[in-house]
Protein backbone atom coordinates (compact mmCIF):
# COMPACT_ATOMS: atom_id res chain seq x y z
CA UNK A 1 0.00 0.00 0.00
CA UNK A 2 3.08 2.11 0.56
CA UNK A 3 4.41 1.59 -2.79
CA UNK A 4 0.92 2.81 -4.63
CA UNK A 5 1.01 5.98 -2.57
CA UNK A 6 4.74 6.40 -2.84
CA UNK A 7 5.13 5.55 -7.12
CA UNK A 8 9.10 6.57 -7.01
CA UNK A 9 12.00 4.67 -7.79
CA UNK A 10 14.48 6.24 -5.00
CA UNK A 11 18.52 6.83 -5.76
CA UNK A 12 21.34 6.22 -3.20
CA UNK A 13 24.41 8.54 -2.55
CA UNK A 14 27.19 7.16 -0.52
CA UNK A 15 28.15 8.93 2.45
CA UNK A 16 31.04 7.42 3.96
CA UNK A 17 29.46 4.40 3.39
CA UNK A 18 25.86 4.92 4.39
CA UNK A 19 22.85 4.70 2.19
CA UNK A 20 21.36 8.52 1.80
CA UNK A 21 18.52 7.49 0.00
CA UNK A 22 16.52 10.26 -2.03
CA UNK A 23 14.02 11.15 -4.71
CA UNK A 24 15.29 12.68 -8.64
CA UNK A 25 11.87 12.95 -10.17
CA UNK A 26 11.28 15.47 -13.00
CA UNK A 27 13.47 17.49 -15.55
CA UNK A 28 14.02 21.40 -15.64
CA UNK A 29 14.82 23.71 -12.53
CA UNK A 30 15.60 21.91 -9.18
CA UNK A 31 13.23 21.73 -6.39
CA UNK A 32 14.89 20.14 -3.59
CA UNK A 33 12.14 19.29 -0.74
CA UNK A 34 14.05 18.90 3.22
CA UNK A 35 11.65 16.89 5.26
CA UNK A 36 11.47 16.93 8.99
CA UNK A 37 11.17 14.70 12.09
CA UNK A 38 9.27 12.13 12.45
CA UNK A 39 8.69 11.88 8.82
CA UNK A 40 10.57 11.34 5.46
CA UNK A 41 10.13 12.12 1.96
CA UNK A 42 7.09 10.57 1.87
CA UNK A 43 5.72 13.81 3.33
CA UNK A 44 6.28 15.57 0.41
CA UNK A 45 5.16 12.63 -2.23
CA UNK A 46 2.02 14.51 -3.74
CA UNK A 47 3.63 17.86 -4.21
CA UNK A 48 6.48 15.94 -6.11
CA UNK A 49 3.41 13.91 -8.37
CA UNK A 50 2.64 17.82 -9.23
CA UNK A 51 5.63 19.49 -9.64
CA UNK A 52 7.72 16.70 -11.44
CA UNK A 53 6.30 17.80 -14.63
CA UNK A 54 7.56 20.68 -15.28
CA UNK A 55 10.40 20.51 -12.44
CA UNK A 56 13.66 18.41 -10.90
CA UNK A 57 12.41 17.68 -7.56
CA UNK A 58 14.95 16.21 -5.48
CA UNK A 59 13.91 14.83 -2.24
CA UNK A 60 16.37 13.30 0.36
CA UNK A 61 15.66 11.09 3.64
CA UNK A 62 18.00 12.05 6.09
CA UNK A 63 20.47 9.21 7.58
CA UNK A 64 17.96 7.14 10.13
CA UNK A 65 15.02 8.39 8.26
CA UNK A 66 13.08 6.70 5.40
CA UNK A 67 14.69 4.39 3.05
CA UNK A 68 17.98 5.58 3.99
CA UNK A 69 20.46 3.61 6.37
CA UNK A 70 19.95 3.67 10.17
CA UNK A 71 22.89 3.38 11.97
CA UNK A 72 23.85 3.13 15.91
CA UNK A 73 25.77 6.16 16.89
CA UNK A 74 29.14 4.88 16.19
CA UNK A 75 28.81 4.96 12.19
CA UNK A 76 27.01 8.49 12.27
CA UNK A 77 26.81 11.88 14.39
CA UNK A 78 23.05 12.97 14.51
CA UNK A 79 24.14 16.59 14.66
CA UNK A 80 21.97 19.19 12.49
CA UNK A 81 26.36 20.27 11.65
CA UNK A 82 26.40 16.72 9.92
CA UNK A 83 22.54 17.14 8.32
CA UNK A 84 23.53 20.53 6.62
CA UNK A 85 26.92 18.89 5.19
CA UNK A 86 24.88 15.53 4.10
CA UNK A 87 22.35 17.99 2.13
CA UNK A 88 25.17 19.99 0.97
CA UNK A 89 26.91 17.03 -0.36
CA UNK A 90 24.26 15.79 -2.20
CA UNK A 91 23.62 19.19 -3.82
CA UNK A 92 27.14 18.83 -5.40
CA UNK A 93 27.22 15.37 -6.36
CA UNK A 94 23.64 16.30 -8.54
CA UNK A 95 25.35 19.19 -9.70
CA UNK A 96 23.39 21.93 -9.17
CA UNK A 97 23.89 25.29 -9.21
CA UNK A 98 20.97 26.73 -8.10
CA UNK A 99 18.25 25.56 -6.01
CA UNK A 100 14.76 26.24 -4.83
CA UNK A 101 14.37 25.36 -1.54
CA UNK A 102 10.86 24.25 0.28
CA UNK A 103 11.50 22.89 4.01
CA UNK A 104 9.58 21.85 7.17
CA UNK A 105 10.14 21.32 10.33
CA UNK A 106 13.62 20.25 11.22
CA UNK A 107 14.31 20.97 7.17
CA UNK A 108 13.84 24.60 8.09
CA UNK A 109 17.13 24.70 10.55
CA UNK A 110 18.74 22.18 8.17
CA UNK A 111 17.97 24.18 4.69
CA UNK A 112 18.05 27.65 5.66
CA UNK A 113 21.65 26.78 7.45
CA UNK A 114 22.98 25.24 4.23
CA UNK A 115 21.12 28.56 2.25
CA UNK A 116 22.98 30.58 5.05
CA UNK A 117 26.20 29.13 3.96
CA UNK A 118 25.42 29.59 0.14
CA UNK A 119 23.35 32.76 -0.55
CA UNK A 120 24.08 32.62 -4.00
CA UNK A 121 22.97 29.39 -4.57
CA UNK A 122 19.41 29.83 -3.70
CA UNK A 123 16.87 31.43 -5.83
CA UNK A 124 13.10 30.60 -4.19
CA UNK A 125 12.51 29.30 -0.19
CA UNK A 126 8.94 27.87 0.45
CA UNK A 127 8.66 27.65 4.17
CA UNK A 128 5.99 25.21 5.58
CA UNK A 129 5.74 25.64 9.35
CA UNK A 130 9.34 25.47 10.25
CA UNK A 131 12.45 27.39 11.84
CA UNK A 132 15.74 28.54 11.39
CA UNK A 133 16.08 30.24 14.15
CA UNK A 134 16.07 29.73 18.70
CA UNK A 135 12.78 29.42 20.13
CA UNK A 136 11.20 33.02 19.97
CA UNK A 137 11.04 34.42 23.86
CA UNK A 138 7.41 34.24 23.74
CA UNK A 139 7.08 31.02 22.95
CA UNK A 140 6.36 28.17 25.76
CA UNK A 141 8.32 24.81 24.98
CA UNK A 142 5.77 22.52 24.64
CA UNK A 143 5.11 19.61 26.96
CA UNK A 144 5.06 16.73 24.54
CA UNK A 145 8.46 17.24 23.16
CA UNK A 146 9.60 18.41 26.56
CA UNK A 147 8.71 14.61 27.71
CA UNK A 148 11.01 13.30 24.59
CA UNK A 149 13.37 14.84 26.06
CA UNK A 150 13.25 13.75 29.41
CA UNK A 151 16.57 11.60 30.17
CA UNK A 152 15.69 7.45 30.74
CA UNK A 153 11.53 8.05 29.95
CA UNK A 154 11.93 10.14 26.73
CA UNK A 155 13.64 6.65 25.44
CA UNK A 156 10.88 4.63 26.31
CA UNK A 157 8.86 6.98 24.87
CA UNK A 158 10.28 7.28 20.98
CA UNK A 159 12.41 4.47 20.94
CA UNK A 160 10.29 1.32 22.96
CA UNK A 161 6.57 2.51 22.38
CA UNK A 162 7.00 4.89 19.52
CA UNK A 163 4.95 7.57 21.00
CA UNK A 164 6.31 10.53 19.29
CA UNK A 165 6.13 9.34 15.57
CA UNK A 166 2.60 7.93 16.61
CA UNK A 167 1.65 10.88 18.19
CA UNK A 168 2.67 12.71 14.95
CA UNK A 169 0.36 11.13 12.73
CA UNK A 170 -2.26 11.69 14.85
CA UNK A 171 -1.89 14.94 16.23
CA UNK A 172 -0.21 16.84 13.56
CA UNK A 173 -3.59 16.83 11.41
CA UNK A 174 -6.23 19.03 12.81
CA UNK A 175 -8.41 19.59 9.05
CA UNK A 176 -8.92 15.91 8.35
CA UNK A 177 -8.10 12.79 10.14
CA UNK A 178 -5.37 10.57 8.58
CA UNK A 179 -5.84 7.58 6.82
CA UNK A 180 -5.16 4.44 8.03
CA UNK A 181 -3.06 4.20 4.63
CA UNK A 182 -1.28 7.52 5.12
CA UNK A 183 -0.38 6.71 8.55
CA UNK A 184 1.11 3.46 7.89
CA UNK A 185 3.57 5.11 5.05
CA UNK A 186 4.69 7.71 8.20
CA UNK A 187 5.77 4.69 9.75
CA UNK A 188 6.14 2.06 7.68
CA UNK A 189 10.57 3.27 8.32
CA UNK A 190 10.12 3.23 12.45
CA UNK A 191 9.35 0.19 13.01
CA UNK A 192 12.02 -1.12 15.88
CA UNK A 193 14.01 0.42 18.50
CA UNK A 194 16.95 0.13 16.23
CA UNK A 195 14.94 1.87 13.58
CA UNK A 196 14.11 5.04 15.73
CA UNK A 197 16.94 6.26 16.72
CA UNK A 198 17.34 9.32 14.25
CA UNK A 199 13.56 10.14 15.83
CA UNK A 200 15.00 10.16 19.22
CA UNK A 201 18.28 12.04 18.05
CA UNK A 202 16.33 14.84 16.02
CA UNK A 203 14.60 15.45 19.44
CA UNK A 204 17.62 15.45 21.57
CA UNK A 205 19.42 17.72 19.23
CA UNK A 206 17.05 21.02 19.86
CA UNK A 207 18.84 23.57 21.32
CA UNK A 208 17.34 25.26 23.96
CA UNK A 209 20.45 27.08 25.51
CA UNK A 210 23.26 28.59 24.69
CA UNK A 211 25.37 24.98 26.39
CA UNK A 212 23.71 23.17 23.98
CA UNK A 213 26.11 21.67 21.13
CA UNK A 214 23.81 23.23 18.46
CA UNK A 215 23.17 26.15 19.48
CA UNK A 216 26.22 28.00 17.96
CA UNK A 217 25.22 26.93 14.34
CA UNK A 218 21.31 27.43 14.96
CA UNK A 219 22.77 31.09 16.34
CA UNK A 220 24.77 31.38 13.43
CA UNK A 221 22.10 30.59 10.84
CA UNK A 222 20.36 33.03 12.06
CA UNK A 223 22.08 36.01 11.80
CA UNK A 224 22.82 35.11 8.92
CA UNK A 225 19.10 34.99 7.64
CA UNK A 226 19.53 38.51 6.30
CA UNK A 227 21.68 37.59 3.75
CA UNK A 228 19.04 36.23 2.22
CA UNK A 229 16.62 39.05 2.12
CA UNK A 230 15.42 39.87 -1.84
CA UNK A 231 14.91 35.74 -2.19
CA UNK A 232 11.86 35.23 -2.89
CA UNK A 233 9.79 33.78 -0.27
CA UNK A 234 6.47 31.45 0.37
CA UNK A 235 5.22 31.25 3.94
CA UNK A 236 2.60 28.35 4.14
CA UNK A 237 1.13 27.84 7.77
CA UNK A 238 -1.08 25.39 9.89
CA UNK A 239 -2.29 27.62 12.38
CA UNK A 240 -3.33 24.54 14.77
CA UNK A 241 0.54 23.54 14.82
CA UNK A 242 1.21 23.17 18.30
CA UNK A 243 5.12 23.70 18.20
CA UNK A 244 5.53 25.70 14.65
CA UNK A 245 2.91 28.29 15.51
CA UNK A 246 2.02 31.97 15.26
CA UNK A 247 5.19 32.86 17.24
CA UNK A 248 7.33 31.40 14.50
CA UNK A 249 5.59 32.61 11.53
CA UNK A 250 5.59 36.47 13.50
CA UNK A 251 9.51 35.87 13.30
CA UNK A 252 9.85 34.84 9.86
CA UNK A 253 7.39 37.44 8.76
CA UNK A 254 9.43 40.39 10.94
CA UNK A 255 12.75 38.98 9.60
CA UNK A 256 11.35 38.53 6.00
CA UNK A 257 8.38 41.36 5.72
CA UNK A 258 8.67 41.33 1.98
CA UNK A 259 7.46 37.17 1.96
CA UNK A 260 4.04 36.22 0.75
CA UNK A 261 2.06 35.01 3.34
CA UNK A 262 -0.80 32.41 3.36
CA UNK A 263 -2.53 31.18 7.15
CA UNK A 264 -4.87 27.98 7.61
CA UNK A 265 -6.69 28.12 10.29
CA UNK A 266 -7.81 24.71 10.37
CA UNK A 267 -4.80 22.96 9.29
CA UNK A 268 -1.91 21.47 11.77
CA UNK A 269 1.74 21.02 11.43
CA UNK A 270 1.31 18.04 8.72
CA UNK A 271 0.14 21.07 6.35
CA UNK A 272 1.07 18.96 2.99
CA UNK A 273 -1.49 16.14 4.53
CA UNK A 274 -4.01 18.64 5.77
CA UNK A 275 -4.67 20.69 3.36
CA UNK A 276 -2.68 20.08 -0.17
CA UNK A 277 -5.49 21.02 -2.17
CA UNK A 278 -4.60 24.59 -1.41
CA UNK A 279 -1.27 24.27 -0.63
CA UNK A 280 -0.13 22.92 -3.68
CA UNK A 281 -1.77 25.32 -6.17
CA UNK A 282 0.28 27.98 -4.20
CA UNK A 283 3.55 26.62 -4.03
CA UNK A 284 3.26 25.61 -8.07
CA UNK A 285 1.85 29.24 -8.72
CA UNK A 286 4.49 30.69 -6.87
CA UNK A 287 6.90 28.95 -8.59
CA UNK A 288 5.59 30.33 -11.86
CA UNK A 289 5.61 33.95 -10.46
CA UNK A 290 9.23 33.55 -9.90
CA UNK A 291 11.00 32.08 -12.52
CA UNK A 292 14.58 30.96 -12.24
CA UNK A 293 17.44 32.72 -14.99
């Protein structure tokens, strides 16, 4: 059931001997799509069945996500430092010059860091409830991910029951409940303790203070944001996103005034799921209102 709702035949890059698995669907200017956590490219599969057509969309599953390998922590750092260099090095071995950007979630601080790093590489950012940026001040840390955090029970939590990738796919619509179908592809790549690490790591690795490991580069990527003022930019938001919500789309918007702006009201973090019917037009229209040289 997967397969039907997921009609791509993947490619493999070798990093340092891992399997980066990723999507190369389309011809003409490249749209490379940076998923988040808990999910993987399957996230993005319908706006890749409408874009391929007239695009290169270029969709990678981050190492321990997907159809990519899953290793233990001794054959791979689950930094966002080693994310940005594993999107960076895929970039180069397709050969692109340019690229058109759309992220979410964790793709956000993993995109915009590589985009931070290579202004002149980037010529359109679509934004789908995401970050690139600390926590804004007036933002409360919310309790669910605060629990997959917690030392010893935040384990048991992602890694033994699954809870947080479960909790995704049932949470992170708020327009229309997710298929049975749908849900199984979000987790069809989870399915052992082995298998969840990068879930746990992704979780582990938000910085929340200036001690933590990451929060020199998140830091960094964000003062560096302004270097990419005049790209143009797409904000797309689920206003029922519990984590991603208004007080990260006030950010982007007073960092980026100049971005066009669309709010759902009804739709949750899982935007692409909740609402692609108007999601999709957007992103394909804006697309056409900015054409690449």
């Amino acid at each position: 059931m997967v397969n039907e709702l997921y009609p791509f035949e993947g490619k493999v890059l070798d990093l340092d001997g891992l399997r980066y698995h990723y999507l190369d669907e389309g011809e003409g200017a490249p749209v490379v799509m940076v998923h988040g956590n808990p999910s993987w490219s399957f996230y993005y599969r319908d706006l890749v069945l409408a874009l391929r057509g007239q695009y290169r969309t270029i969709v990678p599953d981050h190492i321990g996500c997907g159809r990519s390998d899953k290793p233990d922590d001794s054959r791979y750092e689950y930094t966002l430092e080693r994310r940005v260099q594993d999107l960076g090095k895929l970039i180069d071995s397709l050969g692109l010059d340019k690229v058109t950007l759309v992220l979410h979630d964790w793709g956000g601080m993993i995109g915009m860091t590589w985009a931070t790093q290579n202004p002149e590489r980037v010529e359109r950012l679509v934004l789908l409830n995401t970050s690139a940026f600390p926590l804004p001040e007036s933002k409360p840390f919310p309790m669910q991910i605060a629990l997959a955090r917690t030392p010893g029970l935040g384990t048991i939590l992602v890694r033994g029951l699954n809870a947080f990738s479960k909790g995704a796919v049932k949470y992170c619509v708020t327009r229309t409940k997710m298929s049975k179908e749908v849900a199984a592809g979000y987790l069809e790549p989870y399915d052992s303790w082995e298998n969840r690490i990068a879930v746990q790591r992704f979780v582990e690795d938000i910085p929340l203070t200036k001690s933590h490991p990451t929060w020199p580069l998140i830091n960094a990527t964000a003062d560096k944001l302004q270097g990419l003022h005049g790209v143009p930019m797409l904000l797309l938001w689920g206003m029922k996103d519990f984590v991603f919500d208004v007080h990260f789309l006030d950010e982007w918007i007073r960092r980026f005034p100049d971005a066009e702006v669309h709010r759902f009201d009804d739709a949750g973090h899982y935007i692409l799921e909740d609402a692609p019917e108007d999601v999709i037009p957007l992103v394909s229209t804006f697309l056409e209102a900015h054409p690449t040289a």
